[in-house]
Protein backbone atom coordinates (compact mmCIF):
# COMPACT_ATOMS: atom_id res chain seq x y z
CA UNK A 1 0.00 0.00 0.00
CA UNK A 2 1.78 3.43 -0.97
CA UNK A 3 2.25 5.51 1.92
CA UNK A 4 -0.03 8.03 2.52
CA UNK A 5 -0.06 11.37 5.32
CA UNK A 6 -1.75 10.69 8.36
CA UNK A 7 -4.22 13.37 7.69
CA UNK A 8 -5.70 11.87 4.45
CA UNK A 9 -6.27 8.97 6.14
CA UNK A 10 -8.12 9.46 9.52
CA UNK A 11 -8.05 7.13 12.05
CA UNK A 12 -9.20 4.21 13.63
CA UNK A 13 -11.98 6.09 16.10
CA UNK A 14 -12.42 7.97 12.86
CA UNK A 15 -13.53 5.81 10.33
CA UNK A 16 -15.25 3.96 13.34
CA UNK A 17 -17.09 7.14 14.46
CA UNK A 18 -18.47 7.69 11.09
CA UNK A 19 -19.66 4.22 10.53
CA UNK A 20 -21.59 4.72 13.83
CA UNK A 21 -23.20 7.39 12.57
CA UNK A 22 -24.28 5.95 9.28
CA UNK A 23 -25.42 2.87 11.17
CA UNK A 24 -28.26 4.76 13.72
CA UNK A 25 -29.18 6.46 11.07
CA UNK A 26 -29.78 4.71 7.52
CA UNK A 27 -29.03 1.28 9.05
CA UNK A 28 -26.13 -1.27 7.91
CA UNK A 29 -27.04 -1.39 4.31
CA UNK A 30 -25.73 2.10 4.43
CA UNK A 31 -22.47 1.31 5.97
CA UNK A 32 -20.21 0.89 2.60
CA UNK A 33 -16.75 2.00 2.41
CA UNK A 34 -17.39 4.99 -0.23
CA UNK A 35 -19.93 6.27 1.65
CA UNK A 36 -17.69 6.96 4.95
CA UNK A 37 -15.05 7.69 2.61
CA UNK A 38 -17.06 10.37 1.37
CA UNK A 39 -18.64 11.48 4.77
CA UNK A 40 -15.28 11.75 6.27
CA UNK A 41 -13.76 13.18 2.63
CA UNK A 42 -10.91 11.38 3.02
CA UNK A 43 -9.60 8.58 0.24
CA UNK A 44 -11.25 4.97 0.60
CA UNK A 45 -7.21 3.86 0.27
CA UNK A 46 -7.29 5.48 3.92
CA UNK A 47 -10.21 3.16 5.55
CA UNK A 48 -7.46 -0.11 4.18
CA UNK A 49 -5.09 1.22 7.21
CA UNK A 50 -7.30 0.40 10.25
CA UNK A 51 -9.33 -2.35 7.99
CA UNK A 52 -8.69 -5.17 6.85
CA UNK A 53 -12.25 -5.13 5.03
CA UNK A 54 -15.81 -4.08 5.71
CA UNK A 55 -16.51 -7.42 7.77
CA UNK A 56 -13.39 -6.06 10.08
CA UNK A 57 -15.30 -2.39 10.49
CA UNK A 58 -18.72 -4.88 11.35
CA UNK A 59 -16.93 -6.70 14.11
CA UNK A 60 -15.75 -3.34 15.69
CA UNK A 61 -18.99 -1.57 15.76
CA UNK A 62 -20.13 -4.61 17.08
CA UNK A 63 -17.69 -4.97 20.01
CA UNK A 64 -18.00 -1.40 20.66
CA UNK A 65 -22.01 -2.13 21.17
CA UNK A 66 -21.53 -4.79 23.53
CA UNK A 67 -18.14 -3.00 25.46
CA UNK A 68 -20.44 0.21 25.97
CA UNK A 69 -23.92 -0.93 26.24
CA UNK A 70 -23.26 -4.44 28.43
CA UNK A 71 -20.68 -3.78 29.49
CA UNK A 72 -21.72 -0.40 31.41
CA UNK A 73 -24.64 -2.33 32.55
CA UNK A 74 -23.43 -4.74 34.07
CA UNK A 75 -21.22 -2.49 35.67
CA UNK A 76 -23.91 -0.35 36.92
CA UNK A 77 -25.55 -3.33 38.37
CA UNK A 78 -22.75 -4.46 40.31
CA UNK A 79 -22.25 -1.11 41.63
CA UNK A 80 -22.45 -1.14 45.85
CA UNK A 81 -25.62 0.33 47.19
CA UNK A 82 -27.29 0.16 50.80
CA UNK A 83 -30.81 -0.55 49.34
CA UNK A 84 -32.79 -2.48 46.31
CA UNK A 85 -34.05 1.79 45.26
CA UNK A 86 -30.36 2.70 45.45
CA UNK A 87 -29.24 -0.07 43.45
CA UNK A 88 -32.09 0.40 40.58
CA UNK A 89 -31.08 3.83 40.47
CA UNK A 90 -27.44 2.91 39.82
CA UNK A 91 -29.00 0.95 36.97
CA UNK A 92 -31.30 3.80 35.76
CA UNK A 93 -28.20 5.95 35.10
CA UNK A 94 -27.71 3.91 31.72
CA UNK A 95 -31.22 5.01 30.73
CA UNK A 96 -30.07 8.82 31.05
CA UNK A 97 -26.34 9.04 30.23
CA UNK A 98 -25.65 8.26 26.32
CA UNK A 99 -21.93 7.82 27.67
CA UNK A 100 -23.30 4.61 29.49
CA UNK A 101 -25.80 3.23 27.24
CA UNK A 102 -26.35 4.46 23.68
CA UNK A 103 -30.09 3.67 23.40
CA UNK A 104 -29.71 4.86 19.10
CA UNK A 105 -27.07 2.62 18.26
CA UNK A 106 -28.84 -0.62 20.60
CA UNK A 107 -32.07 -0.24 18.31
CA UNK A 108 -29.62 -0.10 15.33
CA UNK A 109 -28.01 -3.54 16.23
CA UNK A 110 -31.25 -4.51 17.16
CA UNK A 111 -32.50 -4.12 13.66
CA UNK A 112 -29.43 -5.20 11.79
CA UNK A 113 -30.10 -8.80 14.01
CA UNK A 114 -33.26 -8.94 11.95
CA UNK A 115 -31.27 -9.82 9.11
CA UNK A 116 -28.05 -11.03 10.66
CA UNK A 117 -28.72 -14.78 12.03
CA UNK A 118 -24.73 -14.34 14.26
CA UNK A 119 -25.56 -11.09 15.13
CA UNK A 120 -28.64 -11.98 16.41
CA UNK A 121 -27.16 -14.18 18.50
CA UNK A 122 -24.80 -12.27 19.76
CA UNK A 123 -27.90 -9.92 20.87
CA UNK A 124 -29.68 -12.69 22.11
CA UNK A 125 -26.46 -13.66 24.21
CA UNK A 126 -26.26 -9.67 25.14
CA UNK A 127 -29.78 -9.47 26.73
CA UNK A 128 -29.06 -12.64 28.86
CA UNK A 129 -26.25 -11.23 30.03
CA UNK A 130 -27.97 -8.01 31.32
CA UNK A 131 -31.16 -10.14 32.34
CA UNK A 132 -28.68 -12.11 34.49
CA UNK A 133 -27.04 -8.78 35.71
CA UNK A 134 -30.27 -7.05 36.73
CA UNK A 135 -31.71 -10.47 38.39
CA UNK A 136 -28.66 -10.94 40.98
CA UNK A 137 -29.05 -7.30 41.64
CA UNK A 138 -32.41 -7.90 42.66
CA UNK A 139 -31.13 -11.58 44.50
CA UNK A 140 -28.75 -9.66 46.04
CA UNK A 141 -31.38 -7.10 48.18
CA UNK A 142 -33.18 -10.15 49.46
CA UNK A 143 -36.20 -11.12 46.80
CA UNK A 144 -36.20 -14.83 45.43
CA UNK A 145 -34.39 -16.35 42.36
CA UNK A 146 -37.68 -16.48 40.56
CA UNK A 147 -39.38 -12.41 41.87
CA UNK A 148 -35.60 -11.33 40.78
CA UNK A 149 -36.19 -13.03 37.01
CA UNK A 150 -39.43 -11.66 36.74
CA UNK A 151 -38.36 -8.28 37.84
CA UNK A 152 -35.18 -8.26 35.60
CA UNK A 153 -37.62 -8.93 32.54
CA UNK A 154 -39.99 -6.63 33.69
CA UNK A 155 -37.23 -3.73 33.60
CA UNK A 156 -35.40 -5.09 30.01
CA UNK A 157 -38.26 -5.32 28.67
CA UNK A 158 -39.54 -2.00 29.74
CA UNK A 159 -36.16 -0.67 28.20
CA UNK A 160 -36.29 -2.24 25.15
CA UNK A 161 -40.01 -0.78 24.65
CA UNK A 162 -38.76 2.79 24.82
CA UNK A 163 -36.13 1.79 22.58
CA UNK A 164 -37.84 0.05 19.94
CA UNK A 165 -40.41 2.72 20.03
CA UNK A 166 -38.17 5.50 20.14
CA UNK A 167 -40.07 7.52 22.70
CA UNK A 168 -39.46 11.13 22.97
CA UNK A 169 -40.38 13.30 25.73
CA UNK A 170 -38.32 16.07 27.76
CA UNK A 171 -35.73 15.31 30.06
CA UNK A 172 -36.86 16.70 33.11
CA UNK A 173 -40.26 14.74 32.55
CA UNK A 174 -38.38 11.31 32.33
CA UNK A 175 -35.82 12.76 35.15
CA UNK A 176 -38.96 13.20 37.32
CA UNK A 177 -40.64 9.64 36.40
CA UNK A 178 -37.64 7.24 37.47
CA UNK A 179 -38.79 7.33 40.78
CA UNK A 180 -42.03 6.04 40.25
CA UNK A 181 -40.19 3.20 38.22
CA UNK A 182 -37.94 2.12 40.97
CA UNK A 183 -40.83 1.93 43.08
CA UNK A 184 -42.82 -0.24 40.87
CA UNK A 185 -39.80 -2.14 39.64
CA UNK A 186 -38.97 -2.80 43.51
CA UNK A 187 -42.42 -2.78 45.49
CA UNK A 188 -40.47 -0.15 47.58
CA UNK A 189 -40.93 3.49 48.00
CA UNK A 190 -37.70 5.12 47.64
CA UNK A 191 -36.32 7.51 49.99
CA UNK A 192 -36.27 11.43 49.15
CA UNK A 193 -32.63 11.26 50.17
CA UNK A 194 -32.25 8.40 47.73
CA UNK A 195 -34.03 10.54 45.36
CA UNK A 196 -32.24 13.77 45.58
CA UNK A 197 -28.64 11.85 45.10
CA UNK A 198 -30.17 10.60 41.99
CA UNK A 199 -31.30 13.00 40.75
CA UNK A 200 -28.36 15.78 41.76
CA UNK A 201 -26.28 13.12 39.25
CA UNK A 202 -28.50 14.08 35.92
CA UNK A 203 -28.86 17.43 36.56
């Protein structure tokens, strides 16, 4: 490959970056090599640096999914906490800090499983994984193996509703709702100090 300058050919977090963007936007079909080339108007020759080929780009927009969205979940679950509220509120961070949990680029893997059979399965292996995370939070503030399942769905799926129908409404509105869902999530009222930390974190 002739050599080329640095600055005609981007980067990795570049050329990664702007395949995100194509991704949550027009979907995977829309994720060619000319295209980002052209989005990031920079030579194609420059994407061949970081890539071996477009399945190479797939697998790292992939892993960056599962490293960022999983991964920050789980984390959040495991989190210490004195309380089942405190603990779901740890978890509820995801839902309000993109840096956590990019809800736009979960629906867009989400919809390129629908006609990717290993990807799918590598979602389907992703949401066990956070089921399993959620559940031993809830095992781990006292309710039974099977209330903790149950609960865990109950929350995922609740999630993956206001993903998959990309809800919109202000941020102070959802800010001011969590509560309510930790309670009913739970079966516990949460304190207002538990509240107030919570919400001094989003605001």
């Amino acid at each position: 490959m002739t050599n080329s300058p640095p600055r005609q050919r981007g980067s990795k977090d570049l050329w990664l970056g702007a395949a995100y963007e194509l991704l949550v936007s027009d979907g995977i079909d829309a994720v060619k090599i000319m295209a980002l080339a052209k989005k990031l108007n920079l030579s194609r020759t420059g994407f061949y640096w970081f890539f071996a080929d477009l399945k190479e780009l797939h697998i790292a927009m992939i892993e960056r999914w599962e490293n960022q969205n999983t991964g920050n979940l789980v984390e959040r679950c495991n989190k210490p906490a004195l309380n089942i509220c405190q603990a779901l509120f740890n978890l509820m961070d995801c839902w309000l800090d993109q840096s956590l949990f990019d809800a736009r680029l979960d629906l867009a893997i989400r919809n390129w499983a629908r006609v990717d059979g290993e990807l799918q399965a590598r979602v389907n292996d992703a949401d066990r994984v956070r089921i399993d995370a959620i559940a031993g939070l809830f095992q781990r503030h006292g309710f039974s193996s099977d209330q903790a399942h149950v609960r865990s769905l109950t929350v995922v799926f609740t999630q993956i509703g206001y993903i998959s129908m990309e809800v919109e409404e202000a941020r102070q509105e959802r800010l001011a709702r969590v509560q309510h869902y930790v309670e009913i999530f739970s079966g516990t009222v949460p304190s207002r100090r538990d509240v107030e930390v919570f919400l001094a974190r989003h605001t």
